[in-house]
C-alpha atoms as a PDB file:
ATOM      1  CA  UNK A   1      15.217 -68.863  -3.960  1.00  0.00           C
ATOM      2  CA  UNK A   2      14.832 -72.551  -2.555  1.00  0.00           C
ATOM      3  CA  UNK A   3      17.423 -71.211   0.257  1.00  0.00           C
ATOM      4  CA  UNK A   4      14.878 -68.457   0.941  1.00  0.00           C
ATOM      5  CA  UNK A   5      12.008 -70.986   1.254  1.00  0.00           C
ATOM      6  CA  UNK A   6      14.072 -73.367   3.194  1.00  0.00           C
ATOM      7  CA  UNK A   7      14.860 -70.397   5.322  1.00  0.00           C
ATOM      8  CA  UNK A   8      11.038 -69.170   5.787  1.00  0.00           C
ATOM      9  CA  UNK A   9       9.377 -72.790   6.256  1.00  0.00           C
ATOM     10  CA  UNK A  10      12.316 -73.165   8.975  1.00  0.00           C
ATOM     11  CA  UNK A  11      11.239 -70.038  10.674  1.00  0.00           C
ATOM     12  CA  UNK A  12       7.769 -70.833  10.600  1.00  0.00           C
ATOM     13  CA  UNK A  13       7.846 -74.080  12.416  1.00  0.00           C
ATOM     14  CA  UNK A  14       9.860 -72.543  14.881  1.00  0.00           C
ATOM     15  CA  UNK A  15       7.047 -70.337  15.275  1.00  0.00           C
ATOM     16  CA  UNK A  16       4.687 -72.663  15.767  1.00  0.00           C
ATOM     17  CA  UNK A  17       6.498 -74.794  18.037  1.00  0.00           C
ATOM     18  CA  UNK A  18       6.805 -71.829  20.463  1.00  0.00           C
ATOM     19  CA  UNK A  19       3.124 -70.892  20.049  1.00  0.00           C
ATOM     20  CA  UNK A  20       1.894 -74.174  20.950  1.00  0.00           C
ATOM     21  CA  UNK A  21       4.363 -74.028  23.812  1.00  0.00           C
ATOM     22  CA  UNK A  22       3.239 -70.838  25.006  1.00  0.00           C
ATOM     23  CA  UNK A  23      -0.791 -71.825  24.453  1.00  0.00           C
ATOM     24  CA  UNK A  24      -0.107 -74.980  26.753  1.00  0.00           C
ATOM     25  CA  UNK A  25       0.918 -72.637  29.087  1.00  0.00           C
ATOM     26  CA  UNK A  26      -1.669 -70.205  28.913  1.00  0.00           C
ATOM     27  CA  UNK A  27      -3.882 -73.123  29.618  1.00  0.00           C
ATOM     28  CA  UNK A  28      -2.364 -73.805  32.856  1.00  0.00           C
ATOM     29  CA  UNK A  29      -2.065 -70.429  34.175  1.00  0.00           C
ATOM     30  CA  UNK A  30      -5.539 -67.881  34.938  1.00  0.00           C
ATOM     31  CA  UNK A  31      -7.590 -66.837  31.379  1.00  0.00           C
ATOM     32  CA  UNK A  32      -6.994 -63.059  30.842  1.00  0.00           C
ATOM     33  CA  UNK A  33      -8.067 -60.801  33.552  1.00  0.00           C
ATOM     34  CA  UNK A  34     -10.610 -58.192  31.860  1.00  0.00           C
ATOM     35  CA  UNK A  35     -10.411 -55.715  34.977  1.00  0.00           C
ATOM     36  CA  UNK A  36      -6.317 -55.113  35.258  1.00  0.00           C
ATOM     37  CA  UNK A  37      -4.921 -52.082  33.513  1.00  0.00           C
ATOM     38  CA  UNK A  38      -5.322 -51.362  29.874  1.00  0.00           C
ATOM     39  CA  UNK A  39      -3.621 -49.205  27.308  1.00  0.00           C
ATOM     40  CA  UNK A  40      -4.885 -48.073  23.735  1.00  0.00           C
ATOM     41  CA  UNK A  41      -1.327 -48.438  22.147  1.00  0.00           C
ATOM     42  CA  UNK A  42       0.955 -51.300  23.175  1.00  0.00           C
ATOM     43  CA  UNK A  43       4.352 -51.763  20.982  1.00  0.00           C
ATOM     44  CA  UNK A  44       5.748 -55.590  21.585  1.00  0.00           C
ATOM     45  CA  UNK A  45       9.580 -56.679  20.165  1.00  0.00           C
ATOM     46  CA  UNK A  46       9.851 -60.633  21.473  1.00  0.00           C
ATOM     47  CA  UNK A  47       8.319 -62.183  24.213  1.00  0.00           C
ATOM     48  CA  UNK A  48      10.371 -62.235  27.416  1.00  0.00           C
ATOM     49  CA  UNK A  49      12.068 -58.792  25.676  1.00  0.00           C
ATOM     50  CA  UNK A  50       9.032 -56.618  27.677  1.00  0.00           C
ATOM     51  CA  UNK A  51       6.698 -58.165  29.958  1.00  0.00           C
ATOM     52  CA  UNK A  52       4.170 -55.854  29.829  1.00  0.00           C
ATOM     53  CA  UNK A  53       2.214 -57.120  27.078  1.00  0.00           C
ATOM     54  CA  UNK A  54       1.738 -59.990  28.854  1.00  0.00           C
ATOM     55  CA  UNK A  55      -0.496 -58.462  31.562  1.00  0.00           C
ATOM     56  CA  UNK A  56      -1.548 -55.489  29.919  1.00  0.00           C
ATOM     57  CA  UNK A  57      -5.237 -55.201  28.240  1.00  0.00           C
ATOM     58  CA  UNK A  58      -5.421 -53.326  24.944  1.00  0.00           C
ATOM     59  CA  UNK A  59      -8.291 -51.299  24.100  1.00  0.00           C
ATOM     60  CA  UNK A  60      -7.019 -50.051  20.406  1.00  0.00           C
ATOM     61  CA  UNK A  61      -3.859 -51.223  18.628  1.00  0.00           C
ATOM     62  CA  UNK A  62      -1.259 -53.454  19.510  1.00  0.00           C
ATOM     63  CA  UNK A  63       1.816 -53.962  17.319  1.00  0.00           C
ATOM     64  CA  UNK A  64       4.160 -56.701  16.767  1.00  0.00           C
ATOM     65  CA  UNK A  65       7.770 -55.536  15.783  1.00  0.00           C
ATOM     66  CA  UNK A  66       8.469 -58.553  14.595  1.00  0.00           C
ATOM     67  CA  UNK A  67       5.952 -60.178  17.347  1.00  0.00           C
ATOM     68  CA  UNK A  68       3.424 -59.481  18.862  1.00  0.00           C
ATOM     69  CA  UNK A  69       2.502 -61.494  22.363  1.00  0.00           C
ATOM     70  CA  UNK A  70       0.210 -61.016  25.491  1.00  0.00           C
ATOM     71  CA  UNK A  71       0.050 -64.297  27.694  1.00  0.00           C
ATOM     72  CA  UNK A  72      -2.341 -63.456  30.159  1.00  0.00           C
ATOM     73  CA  UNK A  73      -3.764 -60.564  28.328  1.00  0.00           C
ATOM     74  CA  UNK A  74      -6.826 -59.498  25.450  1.00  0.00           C
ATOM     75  CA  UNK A  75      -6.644 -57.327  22.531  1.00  0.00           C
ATOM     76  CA  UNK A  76     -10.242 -55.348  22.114  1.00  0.00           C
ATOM     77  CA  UNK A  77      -9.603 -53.758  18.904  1.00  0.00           C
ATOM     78  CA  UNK A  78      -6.654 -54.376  16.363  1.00  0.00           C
ATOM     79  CA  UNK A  79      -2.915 -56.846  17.159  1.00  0.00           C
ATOM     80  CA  UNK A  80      -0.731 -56.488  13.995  1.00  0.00           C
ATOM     81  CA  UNK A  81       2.443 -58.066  13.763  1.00  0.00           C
ATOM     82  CA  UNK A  82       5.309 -58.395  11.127  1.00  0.00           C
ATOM     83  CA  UNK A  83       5.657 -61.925  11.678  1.00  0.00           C
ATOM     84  CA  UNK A  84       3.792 -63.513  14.208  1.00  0.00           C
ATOM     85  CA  UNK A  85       1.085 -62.386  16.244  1.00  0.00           C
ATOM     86  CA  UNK A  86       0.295 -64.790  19.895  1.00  0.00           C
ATOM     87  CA  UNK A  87      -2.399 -62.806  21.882  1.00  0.00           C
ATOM     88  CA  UNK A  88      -4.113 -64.908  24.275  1.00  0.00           C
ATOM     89  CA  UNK A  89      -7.795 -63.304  23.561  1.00  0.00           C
ATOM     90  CA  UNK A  90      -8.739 -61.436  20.698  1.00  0.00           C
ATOM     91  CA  UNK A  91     -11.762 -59.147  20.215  1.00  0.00           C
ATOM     92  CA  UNK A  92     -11.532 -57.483  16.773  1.00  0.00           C
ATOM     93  CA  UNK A  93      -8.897 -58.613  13.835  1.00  0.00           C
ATOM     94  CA  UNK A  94      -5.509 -60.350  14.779  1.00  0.00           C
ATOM     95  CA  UNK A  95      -3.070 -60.249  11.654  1.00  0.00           C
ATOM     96  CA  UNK A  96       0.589 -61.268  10.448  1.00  0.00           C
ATOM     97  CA  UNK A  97       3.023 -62.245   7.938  1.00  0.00           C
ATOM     98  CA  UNK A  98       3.427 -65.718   8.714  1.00  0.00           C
ATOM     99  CA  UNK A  99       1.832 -66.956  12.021  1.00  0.00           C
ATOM    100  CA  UNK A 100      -1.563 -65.644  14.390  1.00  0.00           C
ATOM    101  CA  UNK A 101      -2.510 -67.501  17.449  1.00  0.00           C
ATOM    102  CA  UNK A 102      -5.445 -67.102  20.164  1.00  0.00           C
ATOM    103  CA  UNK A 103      -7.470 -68.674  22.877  1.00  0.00           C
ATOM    104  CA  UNK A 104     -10.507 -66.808  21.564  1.00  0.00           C
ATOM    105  CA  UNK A 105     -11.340 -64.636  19.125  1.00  0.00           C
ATOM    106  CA  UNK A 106     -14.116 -63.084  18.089  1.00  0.00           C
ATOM    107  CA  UNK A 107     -13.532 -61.163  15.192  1.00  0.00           C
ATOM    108  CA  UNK A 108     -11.288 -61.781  12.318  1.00  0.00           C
ATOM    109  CA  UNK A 109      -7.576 -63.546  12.392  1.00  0.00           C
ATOM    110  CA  UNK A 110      -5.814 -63.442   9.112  1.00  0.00           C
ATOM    111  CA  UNK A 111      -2.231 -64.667   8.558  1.00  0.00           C
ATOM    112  CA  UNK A 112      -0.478 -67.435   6.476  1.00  0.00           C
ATOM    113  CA  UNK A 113      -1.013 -69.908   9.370  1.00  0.00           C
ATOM    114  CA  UNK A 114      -4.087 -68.755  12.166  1.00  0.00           C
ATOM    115  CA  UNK A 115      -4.350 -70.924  14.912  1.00  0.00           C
ATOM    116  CA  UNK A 116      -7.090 -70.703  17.943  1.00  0.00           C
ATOM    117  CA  UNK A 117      -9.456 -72.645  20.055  1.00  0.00           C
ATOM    118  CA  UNK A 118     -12.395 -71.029  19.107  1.00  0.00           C
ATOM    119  CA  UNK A 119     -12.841 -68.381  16.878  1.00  0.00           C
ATOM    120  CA  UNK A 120     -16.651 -66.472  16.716  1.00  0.00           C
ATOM    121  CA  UNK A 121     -15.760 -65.150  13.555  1.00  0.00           C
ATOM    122  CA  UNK A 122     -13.751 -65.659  10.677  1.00  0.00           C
ATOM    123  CA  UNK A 123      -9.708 -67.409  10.037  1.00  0.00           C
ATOM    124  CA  UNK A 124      -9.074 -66.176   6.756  1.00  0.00           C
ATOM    125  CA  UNK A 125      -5.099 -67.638   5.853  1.00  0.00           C
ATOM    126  CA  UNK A 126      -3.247 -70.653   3.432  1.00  0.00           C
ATOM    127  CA  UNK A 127      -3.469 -72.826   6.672  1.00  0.00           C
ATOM    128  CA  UNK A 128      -6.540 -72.523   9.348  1.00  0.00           C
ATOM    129  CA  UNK A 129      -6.473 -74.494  12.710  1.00  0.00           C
ATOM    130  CA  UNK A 130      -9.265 -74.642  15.456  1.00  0.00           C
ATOM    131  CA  UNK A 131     -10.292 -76.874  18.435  1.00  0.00           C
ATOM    132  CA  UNK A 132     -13.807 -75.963  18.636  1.00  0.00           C
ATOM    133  CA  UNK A 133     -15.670 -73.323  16.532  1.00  0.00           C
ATOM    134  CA  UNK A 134     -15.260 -71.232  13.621  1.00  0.00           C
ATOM    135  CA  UNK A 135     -15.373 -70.008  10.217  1.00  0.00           C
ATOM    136  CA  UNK A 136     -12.445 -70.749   7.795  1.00  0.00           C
ATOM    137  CA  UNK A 137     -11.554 -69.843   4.392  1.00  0.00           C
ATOM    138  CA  UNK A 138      -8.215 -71.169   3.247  1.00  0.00           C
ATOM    139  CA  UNK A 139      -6.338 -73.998   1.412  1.00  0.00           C
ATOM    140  CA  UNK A 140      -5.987 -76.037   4.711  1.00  0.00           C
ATOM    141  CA  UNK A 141      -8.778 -75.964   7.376  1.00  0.00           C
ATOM    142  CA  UNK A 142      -9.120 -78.033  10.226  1.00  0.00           C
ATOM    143  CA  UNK A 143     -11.564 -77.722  13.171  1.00  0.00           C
ATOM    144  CA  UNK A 144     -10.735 -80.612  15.842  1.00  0.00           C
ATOM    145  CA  UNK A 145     -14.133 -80.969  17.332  1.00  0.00           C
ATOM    146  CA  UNK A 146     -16.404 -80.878  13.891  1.00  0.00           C
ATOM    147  CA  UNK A 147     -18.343 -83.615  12.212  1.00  0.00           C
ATOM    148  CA  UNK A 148     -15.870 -83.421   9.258  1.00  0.00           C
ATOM    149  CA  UNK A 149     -12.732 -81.854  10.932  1.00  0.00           C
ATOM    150  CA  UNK A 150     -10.889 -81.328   7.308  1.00  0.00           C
ATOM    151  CA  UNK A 151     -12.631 -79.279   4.387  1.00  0.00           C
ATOM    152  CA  UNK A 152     -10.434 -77.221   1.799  1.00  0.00           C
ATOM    153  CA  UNK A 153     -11.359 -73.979   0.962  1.00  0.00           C
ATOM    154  CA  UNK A 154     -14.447 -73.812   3.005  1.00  0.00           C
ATOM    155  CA  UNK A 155     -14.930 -75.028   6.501  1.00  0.00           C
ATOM    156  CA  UNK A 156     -17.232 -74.356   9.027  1.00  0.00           C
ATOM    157  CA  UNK A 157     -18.608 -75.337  13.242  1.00  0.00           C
ATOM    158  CA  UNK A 158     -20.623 -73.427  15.639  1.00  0.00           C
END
């Protein structure tokens, strides 16, 4: 069992790691365009494995099989994901097993660990992480730019 742990902590880091990787990125390169092609299902293995997520707009579902990733893209509707889900803008309810990330969202994200800049919703998770705005319920949240950036259970900034 502790090997298991060991195993899924491990996994998780490395998860995060890449995410913040990949949201420095984002941050250099254009935000999302909202008038390039869209699809209502999108199916996404690993990032670099298709590269159409990346620059695709979803308008429905997008699924992670194990992850679920769109760089330069937005999900209006639902991104599910077995383990990690790393849209760059969300517009509905981002969810995982272990790990969600976002520039935006507006809606819901609800994982183990749900990381965004600003969230006009709710992060509902063990482990919530924002730079500028939102609501979080959770063991852990943190909002960067808030009078009191640290609050268990309940923390909130608009």
């Amino acid at each position: 069992m502790k090997f298991f742990l060991s195993l899924l902590t491990a996994f998780a880091l490395l998860t995060v790691a890449h995410a913040q990787g990949t949201a420095q990125k984002a941050q250099e390169q254009p935000k999302a365009d909202h008038s390039s092609d869209y699809e209502f299902f999108s199916l996404a293995f690993f990032p670099g494995v298709s590269t159409s997520p990346d620059h695709v707009n979803v308008y429905g579902v997008r699924l992670g099989a194990p992850v679920s990733f769109g760089d330069h893209s937005f999900v209006a509707g639902t991104e599910l994901a077995v383990l990690a889900g790393m849209t760059s803008e969300i517009y509905g309810l981002q969810a995982a097993g272990l790990f969600v990330t976002a520039n935006k969202v507006e809606g819901i994200q609800f994982s183990i660990v749900n990381d965004a800049k600003k969230v006009y919703g709710l992060q509902l998770g063990l482990i919530n992480l924002s730079e500028d705005a939102a609501f979080q319920i959770g063991l852990v949240n943190y909002i960067k730019n808030s009078k009191v950036p640290f609050l268990p259970i309940l923390n909130v900034c608009f």
